[in-house]
Protein backbone atom coordinates (compact mmCIF):
# COMPACT_ATOMS: atom_id res chain seq x y z
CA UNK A 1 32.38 -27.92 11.31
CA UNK A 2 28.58 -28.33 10.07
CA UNK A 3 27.68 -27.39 13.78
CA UNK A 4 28.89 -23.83 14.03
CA UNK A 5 27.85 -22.71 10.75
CA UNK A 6 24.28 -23.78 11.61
CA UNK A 7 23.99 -22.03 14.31
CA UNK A 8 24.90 -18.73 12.77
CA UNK A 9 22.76 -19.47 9.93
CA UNK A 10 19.66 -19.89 12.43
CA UNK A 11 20.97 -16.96 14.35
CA UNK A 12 20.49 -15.24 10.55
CA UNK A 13 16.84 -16.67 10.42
CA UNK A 14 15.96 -15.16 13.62
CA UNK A 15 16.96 -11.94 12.20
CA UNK A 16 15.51 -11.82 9.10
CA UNK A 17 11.88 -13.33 11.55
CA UNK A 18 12.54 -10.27 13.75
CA UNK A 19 13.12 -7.54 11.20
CA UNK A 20 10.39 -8.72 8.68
CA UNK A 21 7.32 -7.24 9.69
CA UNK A 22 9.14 -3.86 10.53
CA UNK A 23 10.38 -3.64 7.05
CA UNK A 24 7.06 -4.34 5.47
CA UNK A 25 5.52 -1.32 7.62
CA UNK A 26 8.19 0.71 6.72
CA UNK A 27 8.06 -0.32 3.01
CA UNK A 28 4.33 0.57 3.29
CA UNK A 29 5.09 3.98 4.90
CA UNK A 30 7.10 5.37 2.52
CA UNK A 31 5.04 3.88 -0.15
CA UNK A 32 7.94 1.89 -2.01
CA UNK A 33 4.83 -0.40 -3.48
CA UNK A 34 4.02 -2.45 -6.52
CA UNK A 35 0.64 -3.57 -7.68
CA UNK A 36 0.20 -7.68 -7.37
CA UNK A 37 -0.56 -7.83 -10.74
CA UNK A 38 -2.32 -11.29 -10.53
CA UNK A 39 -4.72 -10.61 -7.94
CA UNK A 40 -8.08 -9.41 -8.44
CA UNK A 41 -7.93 -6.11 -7.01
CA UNK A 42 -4.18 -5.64 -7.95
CA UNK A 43 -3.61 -4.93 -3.87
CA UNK A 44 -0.30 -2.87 -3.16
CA UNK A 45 2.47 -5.23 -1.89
CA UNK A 46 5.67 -3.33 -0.60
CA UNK A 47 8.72 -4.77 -2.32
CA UNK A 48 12.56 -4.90 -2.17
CA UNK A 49 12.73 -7.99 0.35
CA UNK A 50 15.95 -8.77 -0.45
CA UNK A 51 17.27 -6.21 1.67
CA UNK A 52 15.93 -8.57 4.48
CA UNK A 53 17.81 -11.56 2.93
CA UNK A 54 20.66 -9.93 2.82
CA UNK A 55 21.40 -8.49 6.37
CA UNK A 56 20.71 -12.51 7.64
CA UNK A 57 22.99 -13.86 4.96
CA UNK A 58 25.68 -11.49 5.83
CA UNK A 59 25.23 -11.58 9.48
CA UNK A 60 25.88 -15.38 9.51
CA UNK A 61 28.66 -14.84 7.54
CA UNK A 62 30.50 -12.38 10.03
CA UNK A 63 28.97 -14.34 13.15
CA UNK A 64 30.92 -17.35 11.14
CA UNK A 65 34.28 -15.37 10.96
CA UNK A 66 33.72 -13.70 14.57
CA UNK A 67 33.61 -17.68 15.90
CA UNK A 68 36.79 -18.14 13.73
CA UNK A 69 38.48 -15.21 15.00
CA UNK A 70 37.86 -16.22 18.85
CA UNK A 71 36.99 -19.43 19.46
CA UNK A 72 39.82 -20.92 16.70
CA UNK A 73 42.25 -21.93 19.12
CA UNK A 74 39.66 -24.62 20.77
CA UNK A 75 39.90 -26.53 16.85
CA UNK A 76 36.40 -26.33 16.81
CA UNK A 77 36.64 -24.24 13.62
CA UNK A 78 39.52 -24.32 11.40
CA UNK A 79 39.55 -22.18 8.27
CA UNK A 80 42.78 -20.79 6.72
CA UNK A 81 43.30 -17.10 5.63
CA UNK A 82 42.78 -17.56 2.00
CA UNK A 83 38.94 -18.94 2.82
CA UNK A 84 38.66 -15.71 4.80
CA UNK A 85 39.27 -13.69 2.04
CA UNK A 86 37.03 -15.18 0.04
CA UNK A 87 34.42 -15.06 3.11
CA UNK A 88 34.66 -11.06 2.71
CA UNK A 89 34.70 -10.56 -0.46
CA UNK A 90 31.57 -12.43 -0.46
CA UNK A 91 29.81 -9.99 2.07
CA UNK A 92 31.11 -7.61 -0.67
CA UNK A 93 29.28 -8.97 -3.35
CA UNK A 94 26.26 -10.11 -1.83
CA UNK A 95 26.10 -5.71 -0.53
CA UNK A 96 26.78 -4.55 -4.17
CA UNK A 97 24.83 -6.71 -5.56
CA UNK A 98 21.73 -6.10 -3.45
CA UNK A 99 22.02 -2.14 -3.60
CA UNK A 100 21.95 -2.54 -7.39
CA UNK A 101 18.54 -4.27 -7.44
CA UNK A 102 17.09 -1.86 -4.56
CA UNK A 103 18.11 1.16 -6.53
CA UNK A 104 15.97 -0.39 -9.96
CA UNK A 105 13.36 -1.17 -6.99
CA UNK A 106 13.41 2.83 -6.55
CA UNK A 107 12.52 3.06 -9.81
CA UNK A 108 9.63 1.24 -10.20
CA UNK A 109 6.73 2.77 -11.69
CA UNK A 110 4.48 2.23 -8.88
CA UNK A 111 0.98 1.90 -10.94
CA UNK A 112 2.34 -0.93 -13.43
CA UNK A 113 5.15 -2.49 -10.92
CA UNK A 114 7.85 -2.73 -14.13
CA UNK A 115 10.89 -0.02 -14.07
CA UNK A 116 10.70 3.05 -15.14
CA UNK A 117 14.76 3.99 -15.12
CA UNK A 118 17.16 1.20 -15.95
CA UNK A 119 17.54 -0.18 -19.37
CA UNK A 120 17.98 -3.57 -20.13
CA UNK A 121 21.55 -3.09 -21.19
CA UNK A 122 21.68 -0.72 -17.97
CA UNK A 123 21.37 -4.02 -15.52
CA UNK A 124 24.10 -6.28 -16.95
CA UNK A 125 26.94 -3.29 -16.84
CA UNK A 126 25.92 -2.33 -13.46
CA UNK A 127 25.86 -5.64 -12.05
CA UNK A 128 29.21 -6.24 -13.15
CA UNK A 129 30.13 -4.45 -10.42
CA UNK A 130 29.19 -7.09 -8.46
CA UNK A 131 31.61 -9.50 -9.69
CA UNK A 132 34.91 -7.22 -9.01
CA UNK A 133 34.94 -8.16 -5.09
CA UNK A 134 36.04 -12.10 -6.56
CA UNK A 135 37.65 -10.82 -9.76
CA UNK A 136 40.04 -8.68 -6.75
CA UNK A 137 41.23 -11.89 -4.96
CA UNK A 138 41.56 -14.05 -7.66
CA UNK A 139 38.99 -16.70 -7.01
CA UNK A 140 38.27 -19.92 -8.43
CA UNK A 141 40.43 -22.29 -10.12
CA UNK A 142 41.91 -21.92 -13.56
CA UNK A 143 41.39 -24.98 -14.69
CA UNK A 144 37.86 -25.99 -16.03
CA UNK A 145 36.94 -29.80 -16.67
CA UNK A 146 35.40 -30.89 -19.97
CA UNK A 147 33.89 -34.85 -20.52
CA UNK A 148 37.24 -34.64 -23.12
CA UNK A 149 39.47 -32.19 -21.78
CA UNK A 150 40.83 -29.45 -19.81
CA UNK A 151 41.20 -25.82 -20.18
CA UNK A 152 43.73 -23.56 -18.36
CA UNK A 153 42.00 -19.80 -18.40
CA UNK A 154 44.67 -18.76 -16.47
CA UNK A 155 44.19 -14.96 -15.25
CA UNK A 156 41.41 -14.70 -17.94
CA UNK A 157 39.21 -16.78 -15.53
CA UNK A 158 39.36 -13.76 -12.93
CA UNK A 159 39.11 -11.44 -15.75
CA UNK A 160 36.55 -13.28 -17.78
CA UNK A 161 35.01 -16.08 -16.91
CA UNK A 162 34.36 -14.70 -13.23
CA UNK A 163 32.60 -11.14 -14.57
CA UNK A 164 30.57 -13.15 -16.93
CA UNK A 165 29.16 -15.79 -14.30
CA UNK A 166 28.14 -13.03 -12.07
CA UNK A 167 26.56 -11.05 -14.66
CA UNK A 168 25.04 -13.91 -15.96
CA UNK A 169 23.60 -15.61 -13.14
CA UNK A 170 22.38 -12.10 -11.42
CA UNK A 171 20.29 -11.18 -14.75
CA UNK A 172 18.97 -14.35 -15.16
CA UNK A 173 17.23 -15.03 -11.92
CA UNK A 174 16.11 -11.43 -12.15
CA UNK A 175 14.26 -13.17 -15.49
CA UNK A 176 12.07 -15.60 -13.60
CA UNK A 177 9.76 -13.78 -11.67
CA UNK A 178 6.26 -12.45 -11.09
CA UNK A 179 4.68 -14.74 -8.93
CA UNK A 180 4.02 -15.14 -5.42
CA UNK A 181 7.00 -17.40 -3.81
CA UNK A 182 8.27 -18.13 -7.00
CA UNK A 183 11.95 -16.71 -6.78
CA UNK A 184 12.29 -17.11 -3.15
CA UNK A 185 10.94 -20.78 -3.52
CA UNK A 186 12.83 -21.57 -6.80
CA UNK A 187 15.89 -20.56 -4.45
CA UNK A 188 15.46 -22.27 -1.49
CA UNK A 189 15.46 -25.40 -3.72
CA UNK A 190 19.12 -24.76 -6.05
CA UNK A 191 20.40 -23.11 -2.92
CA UNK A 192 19.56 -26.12 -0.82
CA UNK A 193 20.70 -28.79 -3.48
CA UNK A 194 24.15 -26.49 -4.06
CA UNK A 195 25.08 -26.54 -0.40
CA UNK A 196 24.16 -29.86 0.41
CA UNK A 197 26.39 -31.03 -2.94
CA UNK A 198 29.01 -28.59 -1.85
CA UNK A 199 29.22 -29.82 2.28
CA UNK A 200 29.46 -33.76 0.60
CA UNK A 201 32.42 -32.76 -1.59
CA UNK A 202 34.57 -30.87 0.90
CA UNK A 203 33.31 -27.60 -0.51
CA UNK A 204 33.34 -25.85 3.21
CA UNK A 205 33.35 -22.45 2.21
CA UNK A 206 30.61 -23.05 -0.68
CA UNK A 207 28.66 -24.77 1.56
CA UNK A 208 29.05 -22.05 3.86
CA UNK A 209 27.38 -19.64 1.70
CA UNK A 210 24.65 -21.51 0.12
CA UNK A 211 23.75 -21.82 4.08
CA UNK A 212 23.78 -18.27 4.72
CA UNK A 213 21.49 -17.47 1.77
CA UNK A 214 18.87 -20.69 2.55
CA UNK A 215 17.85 -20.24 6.37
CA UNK A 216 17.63 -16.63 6.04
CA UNK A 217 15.38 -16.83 2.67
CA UNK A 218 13.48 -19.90 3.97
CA UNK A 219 12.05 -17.29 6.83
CA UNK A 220 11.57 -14.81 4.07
CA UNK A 221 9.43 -17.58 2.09
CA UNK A 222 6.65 -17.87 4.25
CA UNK A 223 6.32 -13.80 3.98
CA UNK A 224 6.54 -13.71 0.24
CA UNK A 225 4.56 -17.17 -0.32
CA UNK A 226 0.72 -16.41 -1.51
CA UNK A 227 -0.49 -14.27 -0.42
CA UNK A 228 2.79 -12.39 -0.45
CA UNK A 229 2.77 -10.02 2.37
CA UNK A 230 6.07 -8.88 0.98
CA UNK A 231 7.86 -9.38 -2.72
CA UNK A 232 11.40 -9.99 -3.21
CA UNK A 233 12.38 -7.28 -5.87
CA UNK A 234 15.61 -6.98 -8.01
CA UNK A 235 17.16 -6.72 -4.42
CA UNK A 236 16.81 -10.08 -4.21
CA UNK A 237 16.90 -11.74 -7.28
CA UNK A 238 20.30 -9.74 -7.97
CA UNK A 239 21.26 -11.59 -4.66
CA UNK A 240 20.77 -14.97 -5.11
CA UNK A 241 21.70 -14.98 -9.17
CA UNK A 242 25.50 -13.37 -7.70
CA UNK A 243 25.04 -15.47 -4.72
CA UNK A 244 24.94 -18.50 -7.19
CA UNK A 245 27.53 -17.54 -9.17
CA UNK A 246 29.72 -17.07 -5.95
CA UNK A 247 29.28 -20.51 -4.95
CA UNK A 248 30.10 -21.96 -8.61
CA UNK A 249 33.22 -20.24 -8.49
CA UNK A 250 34.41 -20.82 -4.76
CA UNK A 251 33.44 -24.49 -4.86
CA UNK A 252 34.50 -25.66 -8.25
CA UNK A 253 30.79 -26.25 -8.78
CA UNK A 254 30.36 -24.66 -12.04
CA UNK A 255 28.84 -27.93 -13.65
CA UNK A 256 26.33 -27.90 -10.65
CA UNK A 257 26.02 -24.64 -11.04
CA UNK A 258 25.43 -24.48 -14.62
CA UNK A 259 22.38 -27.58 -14.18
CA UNK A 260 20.26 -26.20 -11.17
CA UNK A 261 20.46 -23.32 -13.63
CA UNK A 262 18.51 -25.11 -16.40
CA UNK A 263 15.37 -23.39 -15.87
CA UNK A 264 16.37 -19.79 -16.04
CA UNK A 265 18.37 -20.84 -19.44
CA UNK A 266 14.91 -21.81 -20.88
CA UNK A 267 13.83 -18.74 -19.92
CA UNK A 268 16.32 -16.77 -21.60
CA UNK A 269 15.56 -17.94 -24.47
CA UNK A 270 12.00 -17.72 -24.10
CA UNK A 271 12.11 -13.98 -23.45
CA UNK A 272 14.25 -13.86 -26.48
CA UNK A 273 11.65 -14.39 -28.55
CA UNK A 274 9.95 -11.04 -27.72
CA UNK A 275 12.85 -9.38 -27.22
CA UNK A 276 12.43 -9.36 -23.84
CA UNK A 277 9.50 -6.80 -23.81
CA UNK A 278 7.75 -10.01 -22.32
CA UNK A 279 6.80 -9.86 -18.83
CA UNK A 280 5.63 -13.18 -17.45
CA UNK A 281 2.85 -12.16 -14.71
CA UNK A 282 -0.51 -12.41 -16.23
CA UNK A 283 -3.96 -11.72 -14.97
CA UNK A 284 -6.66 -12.82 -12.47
CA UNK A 285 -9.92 -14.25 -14.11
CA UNK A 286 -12.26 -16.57 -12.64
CA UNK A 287 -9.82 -17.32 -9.74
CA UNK A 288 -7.47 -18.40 -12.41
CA UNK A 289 -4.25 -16.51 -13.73
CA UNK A 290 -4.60 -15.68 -17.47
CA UNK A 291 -1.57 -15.52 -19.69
CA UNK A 292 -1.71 -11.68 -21.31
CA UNK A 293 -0.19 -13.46 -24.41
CA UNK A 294 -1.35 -16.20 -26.78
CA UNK A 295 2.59 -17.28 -27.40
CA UNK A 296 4.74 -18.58 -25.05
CA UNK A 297 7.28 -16.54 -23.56
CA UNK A 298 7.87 -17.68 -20.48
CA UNK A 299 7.84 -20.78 -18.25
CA UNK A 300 4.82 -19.81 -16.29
CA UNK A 301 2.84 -19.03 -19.79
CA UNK A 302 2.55 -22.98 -20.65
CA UNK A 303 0.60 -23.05 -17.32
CA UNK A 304 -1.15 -19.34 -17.45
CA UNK A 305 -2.03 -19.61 -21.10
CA UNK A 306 -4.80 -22.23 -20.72
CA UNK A 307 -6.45 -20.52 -17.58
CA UNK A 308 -6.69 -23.33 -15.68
CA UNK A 309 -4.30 -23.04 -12.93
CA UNK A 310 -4.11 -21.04 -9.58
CA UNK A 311 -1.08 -18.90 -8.73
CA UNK A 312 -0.43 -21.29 -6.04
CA UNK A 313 -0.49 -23.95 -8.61
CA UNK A 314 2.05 -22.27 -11.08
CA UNK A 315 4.67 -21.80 -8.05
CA UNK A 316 4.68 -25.41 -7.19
CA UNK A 317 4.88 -26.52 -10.45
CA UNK A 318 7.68 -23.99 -11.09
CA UNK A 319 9.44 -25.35 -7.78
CA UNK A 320 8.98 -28.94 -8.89
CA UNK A 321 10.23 -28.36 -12.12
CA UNK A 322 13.30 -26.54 -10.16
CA UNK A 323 14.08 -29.90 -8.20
CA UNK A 324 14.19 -32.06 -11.23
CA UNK A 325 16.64 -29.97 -12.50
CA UNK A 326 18.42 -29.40 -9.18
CA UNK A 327 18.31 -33.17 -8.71
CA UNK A 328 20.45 -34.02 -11.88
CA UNK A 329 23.79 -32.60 -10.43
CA UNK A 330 23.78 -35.99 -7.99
CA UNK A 331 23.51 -38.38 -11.45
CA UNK A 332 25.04 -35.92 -13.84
């Protein structure tokens, strides 16, 4: 089955290569444009790239299902209703979930490149939208695993648990950002390791959607690495945090889930500390980035705050730091 999937996730990639530099000109036209607030000259960069994402993640999707639909009765792709369900409600969430983030990307106050319109406590209600698609069908499985014990949520898992994973995991990617490739890059890695673990286990339909995300944002990648022709926006960090949360609850990966997740955690709590009026961008001296603050409040601030590293430098370290944590779901 690994085969046909592949294909329609490179099919996805060649999209999301063909429609790239389009979108950036149009981006540029109708000046929907953030300052790169750790360059020098704080160039204009047009955002909201995770409307790019999206259309190849969703396209391999319903290239996946069209296969299905057609080319079933050859057994070279077998898939029962139930999977197909999910499949769609998937599309569904990955659509409201991207719209969400490109309407706070309409609201960005262009000279400063933070939001000017949604609250804090704005994002997490309106991303719970997102979640209703899987909370509709039911999805996942009642029964969590402890080390001890198990748990039966019954329909409080698609009432609960489900809603609070979505919202969760789409507001705390949205966290972690600010850097060139950093998002897209801390992505490809947990969406790579979580599809991988998922295609090993029997996870097919898990699998299936990790895929669509990773070839499609690997293309993106090399457009938002530095220097970031294009950057990713809530648009796309509301994609992959519900995208994430999607998998966890399709699969039965939610201890996987919960461990490639490790970083953004940290981060939480991090931008707890200032209430989350902490932004973790800093500023370009010397060919350096400059923390703006002399606390740490973010990841990137125990690297920014001594002045000493590159952007470039940051976002690998940020990526490494991603695959030891991503690693630990094979040992853990």
């Amino acid at each position: 089955m690994l085969l046909i999937p592949f294909i329609c996730a490179i099919i996805g990639g060649i999209l999301v290569l063909l429609i790239s530099p389009w979108w950036i000109r149009f981006i540029k036209k109708i000046e929907l444009v953030v300052p790169d607030m750790n360059k020098e000259n704080k160039p204009l960069v047009p955002i909201s790239g995770g409307l790019i994402v999206m259309s190849g993640a969703i396209l391999t999707i319903f290239l996946f299902i069209f296969l299905r639909t057609f080319v079933s009765k050859t057994g070279s792709i077998t898939i029962d209703e139930r999977s197909l369900t999910y499949l769609f409600a998937v599309t569904t969430l990955m659509l409201i979930s991207t719209f969400i983030g490109f309407i706070d990307d309409l609201l960005i106050e262009r000279k400063i490149g933070a939001s000017k319109g949604l609250k804090q406590w704005q994002k997490p209600i309106l991303t719970l939208a997102a979640a209703v698609p899987l909370m509709a069908i039911a999805a996942g499985n009642y029964l969590i695993w402890t080390p001890l014990f198990k748990i039966n949520f019954g329909i409080l898992y698609s009432l609960l648990i489900v809603p609070i994973a979505v919202v969760g995991a789409s507001n705390m990617v949205n966290m972690l950002e600010g850097y060139n490739g950093l998002g897209s890059g801390m992505g490809l890695i947990y969406m790579g390791m979580l599809g991988l673990y998922a295609y090993i286990n029997d996870k097919s339909i898990a699998a299936l959607i990790a895929l669509s995300i990773f070839i499609p944002l690997l293309i993106f990648y090399f457009y938002n690495k530095y220097p970031a022709k294009i950057l990713p926006g809530d648009s796309l960090t509301y994609l992959l945090g519900a995208s994430l949360a999607a998998i966890a609850i399709l699969g039965d990966m939610e201890k996987a889930a919960l461990i490639v997740s490790i970083p953004f955690f940290i981060e939480f709590f991090l931008k707890l500390r200032s209430k989350f009026k902490a932004h973790s961008f800093g500023h370009y001296e010397k060919g350096k980035i400059k923390s703006d603050y002399a606390k740490i409040y973010s990841i990137p601030h125990i690297f920014a705050r001594t002045g000493k590293f590159t952007e470039k430098q940051i976002v690998y370290f940020m990526i490494l730091m991603e695959l030891i944590f991503s690693s630990l779901i094979w040992i853990i």
